[in-house]
C-alpha atoms as a PDB file:
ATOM      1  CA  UNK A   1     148.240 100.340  69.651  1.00  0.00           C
ATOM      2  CA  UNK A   2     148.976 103.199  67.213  1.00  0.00           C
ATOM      3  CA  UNK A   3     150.979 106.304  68.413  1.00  0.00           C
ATOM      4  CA  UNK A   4     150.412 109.446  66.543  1.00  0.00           C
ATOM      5  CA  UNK A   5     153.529 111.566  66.679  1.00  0.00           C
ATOM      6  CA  UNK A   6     154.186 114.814  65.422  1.00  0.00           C
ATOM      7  CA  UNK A   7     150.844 114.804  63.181  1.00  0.00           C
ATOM      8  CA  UNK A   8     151.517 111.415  61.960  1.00  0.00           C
ATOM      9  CA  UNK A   9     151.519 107.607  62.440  1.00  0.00           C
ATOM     10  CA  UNK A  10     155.215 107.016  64.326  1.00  0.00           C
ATOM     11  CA  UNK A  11     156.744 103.980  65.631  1.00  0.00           C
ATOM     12  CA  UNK A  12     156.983 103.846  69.364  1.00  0.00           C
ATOM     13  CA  UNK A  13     160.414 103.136  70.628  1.00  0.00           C
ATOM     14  CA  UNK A  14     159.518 103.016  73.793  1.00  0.00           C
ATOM     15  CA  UNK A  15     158.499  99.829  75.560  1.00  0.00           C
ATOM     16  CA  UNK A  16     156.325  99.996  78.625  1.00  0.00           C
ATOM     17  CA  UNK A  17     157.005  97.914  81.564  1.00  0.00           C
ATOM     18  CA  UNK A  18     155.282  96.781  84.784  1.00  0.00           C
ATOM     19  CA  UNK A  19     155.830  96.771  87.804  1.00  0.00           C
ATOM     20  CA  UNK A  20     157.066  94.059  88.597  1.00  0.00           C
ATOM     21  CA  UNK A  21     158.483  93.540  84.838  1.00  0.00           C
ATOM     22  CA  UNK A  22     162.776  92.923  84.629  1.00  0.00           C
ATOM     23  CA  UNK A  23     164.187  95.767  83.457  1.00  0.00           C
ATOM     24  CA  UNK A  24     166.039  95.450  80.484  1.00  0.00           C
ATOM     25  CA  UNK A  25     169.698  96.714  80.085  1.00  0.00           C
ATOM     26  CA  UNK A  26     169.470  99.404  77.205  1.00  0.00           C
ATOM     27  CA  UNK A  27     166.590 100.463  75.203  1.00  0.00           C
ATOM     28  CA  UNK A  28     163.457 103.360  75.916  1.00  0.00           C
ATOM     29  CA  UNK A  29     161.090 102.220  78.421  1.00  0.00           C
ATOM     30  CA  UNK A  30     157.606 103.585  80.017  1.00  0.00           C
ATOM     31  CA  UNK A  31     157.368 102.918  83.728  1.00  0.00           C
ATOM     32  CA  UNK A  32     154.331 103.287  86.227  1.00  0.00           C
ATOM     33  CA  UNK A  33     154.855 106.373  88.057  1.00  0.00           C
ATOM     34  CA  UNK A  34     155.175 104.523  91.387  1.00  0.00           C
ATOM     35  CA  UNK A  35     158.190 102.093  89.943  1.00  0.00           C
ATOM     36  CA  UNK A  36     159.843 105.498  88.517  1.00  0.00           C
ATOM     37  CA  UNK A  37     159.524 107.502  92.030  1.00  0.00           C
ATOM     38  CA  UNK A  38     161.010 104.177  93.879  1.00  0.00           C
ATOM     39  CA  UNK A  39     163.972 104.042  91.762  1.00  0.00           C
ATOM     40  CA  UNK A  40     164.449 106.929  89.439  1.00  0.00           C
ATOM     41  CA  UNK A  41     168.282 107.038  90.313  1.00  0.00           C
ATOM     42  CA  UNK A  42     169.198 103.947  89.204  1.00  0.00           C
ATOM     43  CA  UNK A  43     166.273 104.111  86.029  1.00  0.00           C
ATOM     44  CA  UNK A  44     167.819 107.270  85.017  1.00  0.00           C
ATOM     45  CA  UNK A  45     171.087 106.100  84.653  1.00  0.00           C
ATOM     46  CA  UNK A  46     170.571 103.002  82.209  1.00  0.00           C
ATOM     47  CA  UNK A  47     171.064 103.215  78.510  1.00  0.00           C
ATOM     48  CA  UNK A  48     168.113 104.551  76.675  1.00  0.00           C
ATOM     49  CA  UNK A  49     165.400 106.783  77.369  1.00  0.00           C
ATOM     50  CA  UNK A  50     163.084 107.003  80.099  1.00  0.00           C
ATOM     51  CA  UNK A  51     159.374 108.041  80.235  1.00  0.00           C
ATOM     52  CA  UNK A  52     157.222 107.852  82.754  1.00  0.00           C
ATOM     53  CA  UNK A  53     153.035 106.796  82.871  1.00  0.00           C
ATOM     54  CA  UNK A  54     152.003 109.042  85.037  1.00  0.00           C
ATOM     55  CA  UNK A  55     148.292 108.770  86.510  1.00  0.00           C
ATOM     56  CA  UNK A  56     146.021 111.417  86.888  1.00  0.00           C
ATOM     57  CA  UNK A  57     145.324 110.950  90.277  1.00  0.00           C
ATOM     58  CA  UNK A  58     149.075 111.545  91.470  1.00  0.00           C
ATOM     59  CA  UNK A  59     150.076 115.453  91.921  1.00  0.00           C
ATOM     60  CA  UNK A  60     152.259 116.456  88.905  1.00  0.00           C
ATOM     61  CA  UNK A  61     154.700 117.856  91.600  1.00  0.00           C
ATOM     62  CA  UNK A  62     156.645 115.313  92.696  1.00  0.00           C
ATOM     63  CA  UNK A  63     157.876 114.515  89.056  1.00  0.00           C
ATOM     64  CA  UNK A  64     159.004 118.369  88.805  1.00  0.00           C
ATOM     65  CA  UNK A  65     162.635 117.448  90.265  1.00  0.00           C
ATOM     66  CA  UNK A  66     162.947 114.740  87.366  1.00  0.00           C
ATOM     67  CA  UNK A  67     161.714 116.634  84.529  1.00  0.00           C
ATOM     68  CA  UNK A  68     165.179 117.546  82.408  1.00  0.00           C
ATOM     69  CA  UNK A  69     166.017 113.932  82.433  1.00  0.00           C
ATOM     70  CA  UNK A  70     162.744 112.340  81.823  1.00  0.00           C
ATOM     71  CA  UNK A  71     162.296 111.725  77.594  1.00  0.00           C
ATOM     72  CA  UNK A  72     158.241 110.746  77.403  1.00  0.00           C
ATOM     73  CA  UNK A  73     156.043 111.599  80.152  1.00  0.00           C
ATOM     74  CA  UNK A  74     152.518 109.785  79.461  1.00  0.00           C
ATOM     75  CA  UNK A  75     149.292 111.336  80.963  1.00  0.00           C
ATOM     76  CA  UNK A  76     146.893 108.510  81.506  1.00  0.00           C
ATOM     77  CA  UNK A  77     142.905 109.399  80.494  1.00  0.00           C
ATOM     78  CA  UNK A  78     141.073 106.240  82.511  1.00  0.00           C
ATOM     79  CA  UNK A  79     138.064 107.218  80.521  1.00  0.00           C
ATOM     80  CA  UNK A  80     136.736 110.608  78.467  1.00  0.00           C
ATOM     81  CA  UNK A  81     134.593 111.721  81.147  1.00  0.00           C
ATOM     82  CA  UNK A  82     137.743 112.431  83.176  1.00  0.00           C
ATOM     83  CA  UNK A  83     139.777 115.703  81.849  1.00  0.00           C
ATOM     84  CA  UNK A  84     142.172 115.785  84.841  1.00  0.00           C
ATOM     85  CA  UNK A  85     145.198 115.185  82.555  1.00  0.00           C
ATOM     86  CA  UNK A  86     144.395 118.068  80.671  1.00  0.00           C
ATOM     87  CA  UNK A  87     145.270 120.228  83.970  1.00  0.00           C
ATOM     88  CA  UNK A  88     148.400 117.746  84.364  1.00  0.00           C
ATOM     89  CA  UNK A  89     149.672 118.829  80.564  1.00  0.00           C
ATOM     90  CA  UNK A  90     148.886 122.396  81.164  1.00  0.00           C
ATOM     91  CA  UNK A  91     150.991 122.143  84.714  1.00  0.00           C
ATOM     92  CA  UNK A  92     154.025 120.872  83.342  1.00  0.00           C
ATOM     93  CA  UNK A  93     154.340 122.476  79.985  1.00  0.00           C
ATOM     94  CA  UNK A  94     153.219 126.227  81.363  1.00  0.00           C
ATOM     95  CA  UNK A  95     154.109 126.191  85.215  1.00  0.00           C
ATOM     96  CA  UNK A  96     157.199 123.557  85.022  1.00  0.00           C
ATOM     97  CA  UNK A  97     158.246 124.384  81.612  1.00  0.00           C
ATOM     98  CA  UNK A  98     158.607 120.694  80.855  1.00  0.00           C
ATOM     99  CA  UNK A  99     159.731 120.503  77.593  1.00  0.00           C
ATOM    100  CA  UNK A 100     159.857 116.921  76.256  1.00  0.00           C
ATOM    101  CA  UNK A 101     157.587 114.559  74.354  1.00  0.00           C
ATOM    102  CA  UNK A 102     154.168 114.659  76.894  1.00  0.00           C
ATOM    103  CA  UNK A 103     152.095 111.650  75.750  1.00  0.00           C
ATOM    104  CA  UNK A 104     148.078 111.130  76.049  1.00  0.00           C
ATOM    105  CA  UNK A 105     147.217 107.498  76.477  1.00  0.00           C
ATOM    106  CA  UNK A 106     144.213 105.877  77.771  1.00  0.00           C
ATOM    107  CA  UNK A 107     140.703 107.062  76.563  1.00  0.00           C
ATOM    108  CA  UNK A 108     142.038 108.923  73.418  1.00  0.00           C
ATOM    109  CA  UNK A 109     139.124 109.884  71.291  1.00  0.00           C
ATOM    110  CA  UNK A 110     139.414 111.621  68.226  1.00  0.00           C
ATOM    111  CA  UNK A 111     136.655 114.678  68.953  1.00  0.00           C
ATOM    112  CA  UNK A 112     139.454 115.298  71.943  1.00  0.00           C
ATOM    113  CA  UNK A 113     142.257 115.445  69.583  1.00  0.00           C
ATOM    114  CA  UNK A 114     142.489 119.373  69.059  1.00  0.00           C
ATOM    115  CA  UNK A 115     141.498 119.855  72.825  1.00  0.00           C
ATOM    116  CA  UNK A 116     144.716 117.461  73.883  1.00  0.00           C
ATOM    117  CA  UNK A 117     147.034 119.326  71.256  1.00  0.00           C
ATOM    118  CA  UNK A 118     145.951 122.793  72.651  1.00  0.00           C
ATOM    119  CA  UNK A 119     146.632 121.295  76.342  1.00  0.00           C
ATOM    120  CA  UNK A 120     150.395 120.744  75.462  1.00  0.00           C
ATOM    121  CA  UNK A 121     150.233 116.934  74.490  1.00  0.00           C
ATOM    122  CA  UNK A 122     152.726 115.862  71.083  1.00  0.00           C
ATOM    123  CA  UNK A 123     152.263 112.208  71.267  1.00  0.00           C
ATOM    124  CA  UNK A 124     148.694 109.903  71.318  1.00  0.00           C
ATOM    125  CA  UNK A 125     148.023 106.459  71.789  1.00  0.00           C
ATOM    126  CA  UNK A 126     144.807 105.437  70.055  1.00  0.00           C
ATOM    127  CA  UNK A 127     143.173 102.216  70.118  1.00  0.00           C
ATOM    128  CA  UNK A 128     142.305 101.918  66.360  1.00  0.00           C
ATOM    129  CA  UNK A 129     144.379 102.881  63.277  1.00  0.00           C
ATOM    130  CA  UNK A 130     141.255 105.043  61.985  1.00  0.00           C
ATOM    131  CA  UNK A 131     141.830 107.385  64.569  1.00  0.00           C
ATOM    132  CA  UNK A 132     145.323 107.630  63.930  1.00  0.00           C
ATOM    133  CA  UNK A 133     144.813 108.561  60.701  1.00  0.00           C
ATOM    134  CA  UNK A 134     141.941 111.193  61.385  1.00  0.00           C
ATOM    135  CA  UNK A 135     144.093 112.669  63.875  1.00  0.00           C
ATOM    136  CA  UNK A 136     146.082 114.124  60.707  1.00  0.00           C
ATOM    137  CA  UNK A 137     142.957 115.889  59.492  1.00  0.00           C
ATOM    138  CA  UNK A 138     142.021 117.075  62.832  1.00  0.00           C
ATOM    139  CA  UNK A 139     145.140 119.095  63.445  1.00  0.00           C
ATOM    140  CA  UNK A 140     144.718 120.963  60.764  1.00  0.00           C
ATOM    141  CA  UNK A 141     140.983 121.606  60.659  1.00  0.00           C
ATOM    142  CA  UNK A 142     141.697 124.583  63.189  1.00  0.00           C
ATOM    143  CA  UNK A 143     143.924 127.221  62.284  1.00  0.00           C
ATOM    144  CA  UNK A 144     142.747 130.139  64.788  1.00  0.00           C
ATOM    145  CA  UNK A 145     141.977 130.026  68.220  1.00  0.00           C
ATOM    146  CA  UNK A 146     140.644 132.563  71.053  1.00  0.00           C
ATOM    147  CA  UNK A 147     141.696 131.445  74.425  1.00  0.00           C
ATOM    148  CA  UNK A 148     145.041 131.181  75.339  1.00  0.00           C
ATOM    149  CA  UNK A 149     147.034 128.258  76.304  1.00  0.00           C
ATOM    150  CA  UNK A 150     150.424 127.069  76.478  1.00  0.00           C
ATOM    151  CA  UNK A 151     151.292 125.891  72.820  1.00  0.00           C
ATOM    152  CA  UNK A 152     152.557 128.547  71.453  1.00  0.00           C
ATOM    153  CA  UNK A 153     149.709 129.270  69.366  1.00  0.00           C
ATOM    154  CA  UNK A 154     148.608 133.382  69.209  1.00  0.00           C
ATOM    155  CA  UNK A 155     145.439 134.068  69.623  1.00  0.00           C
ATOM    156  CA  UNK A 156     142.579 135.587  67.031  1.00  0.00           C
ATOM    157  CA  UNK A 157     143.098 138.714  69.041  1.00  0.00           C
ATOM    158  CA  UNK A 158     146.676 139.089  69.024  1.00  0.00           C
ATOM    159  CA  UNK A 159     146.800 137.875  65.444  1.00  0.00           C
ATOM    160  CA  UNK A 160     144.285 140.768  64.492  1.00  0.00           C
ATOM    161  CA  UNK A 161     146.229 143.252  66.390  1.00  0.00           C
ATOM    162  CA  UNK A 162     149.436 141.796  64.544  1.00  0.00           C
ATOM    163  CA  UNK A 163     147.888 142.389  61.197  1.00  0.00           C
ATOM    164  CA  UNK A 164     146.671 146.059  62.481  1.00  0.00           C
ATOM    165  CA  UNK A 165     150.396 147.299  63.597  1.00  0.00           C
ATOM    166  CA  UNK A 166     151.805 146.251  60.313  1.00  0.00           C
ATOM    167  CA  UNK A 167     149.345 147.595  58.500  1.00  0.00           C
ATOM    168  CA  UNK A 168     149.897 150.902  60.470  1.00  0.00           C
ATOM    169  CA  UNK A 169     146.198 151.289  62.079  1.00  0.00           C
ATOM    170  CA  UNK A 170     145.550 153.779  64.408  1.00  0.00           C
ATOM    171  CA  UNK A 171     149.058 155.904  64.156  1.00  0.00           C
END
């Protein structure tokens, strides 16, 4: 499955375990929320990173005490009908100030793209390698945006209001 990272196809260092799966002495790995929450001492201290596949019908609070050591956290989209991830991204990058790579992985469509990027999300795992490559393009169809939102993007208003102080309008 392709991950698009930073605007472009990456490779995925991360490898995502089960359950149930052995974990494996070094290396990144992606573990269901509920085999994260049992463990996450013990996780946490391994070599390698840690992310976490987190559904979006688990509250986004109870990962808030592991968020400065957690590398990848991966918001799961069961299908595009269901935007309750969105609210999870927008939680932990505005409210929690979660910082590191936040993932979108399930039902990743491309028209979502610009909607996911807005929402907070850097990474995206996409079924086919078409939509990995139109992600590219979509990111930077949209240059201006009018609602506010958490990625650090100004708005069309303050942007106009930018280009009116330094032009000296209204003094």
């Amino acid at each position: 499955m392709p991950l698009v990272n930073g605007g472009k196809i990456a490779d995925d260092s991360f490898v995502k375990l089960a359950v149930d799966t052995p974990l494996p002495e070094s290396g990144d790995i992606l573990v269901p929320a509920e085999r994260f929450l049992s463990d996450a001492d013990a996780l946490l201290k391994r070599a390698g990173k840690v992310g976490v596949i987190w559904p979006n019908n688990r509250d986004i609070a109870e990962l808030v005490p592991y968020l400065g050591k957690i590398a990848t956290v991966a918001l799961v989209f069961p299908n595009f009908r269901d935007g309750r991830a969105y609210s999870q991204a927008r939680l932990l990058r505005e409210r929690y100030g979660y910082r590191g790579d936040l993932r979108a992985t399930g039902q990743v469509l491309r028209d979502q793209f610009v909607f996911m990027l807005r929402a907070g999300f850097d990474s995206f795992e996409v079924k086919k390698q078409a939509d990995a490559e139109a992600f590219m393009l979509t990111a930077k169809r949209y240059s201006v945006f009018y609602q506010p939102t958490g990625d650090g993007r100004i708005t069309a208003l303050h942007r106009r209001m930018q280009l009116r102080h330094s032009e000296g309008v209204g003094t």
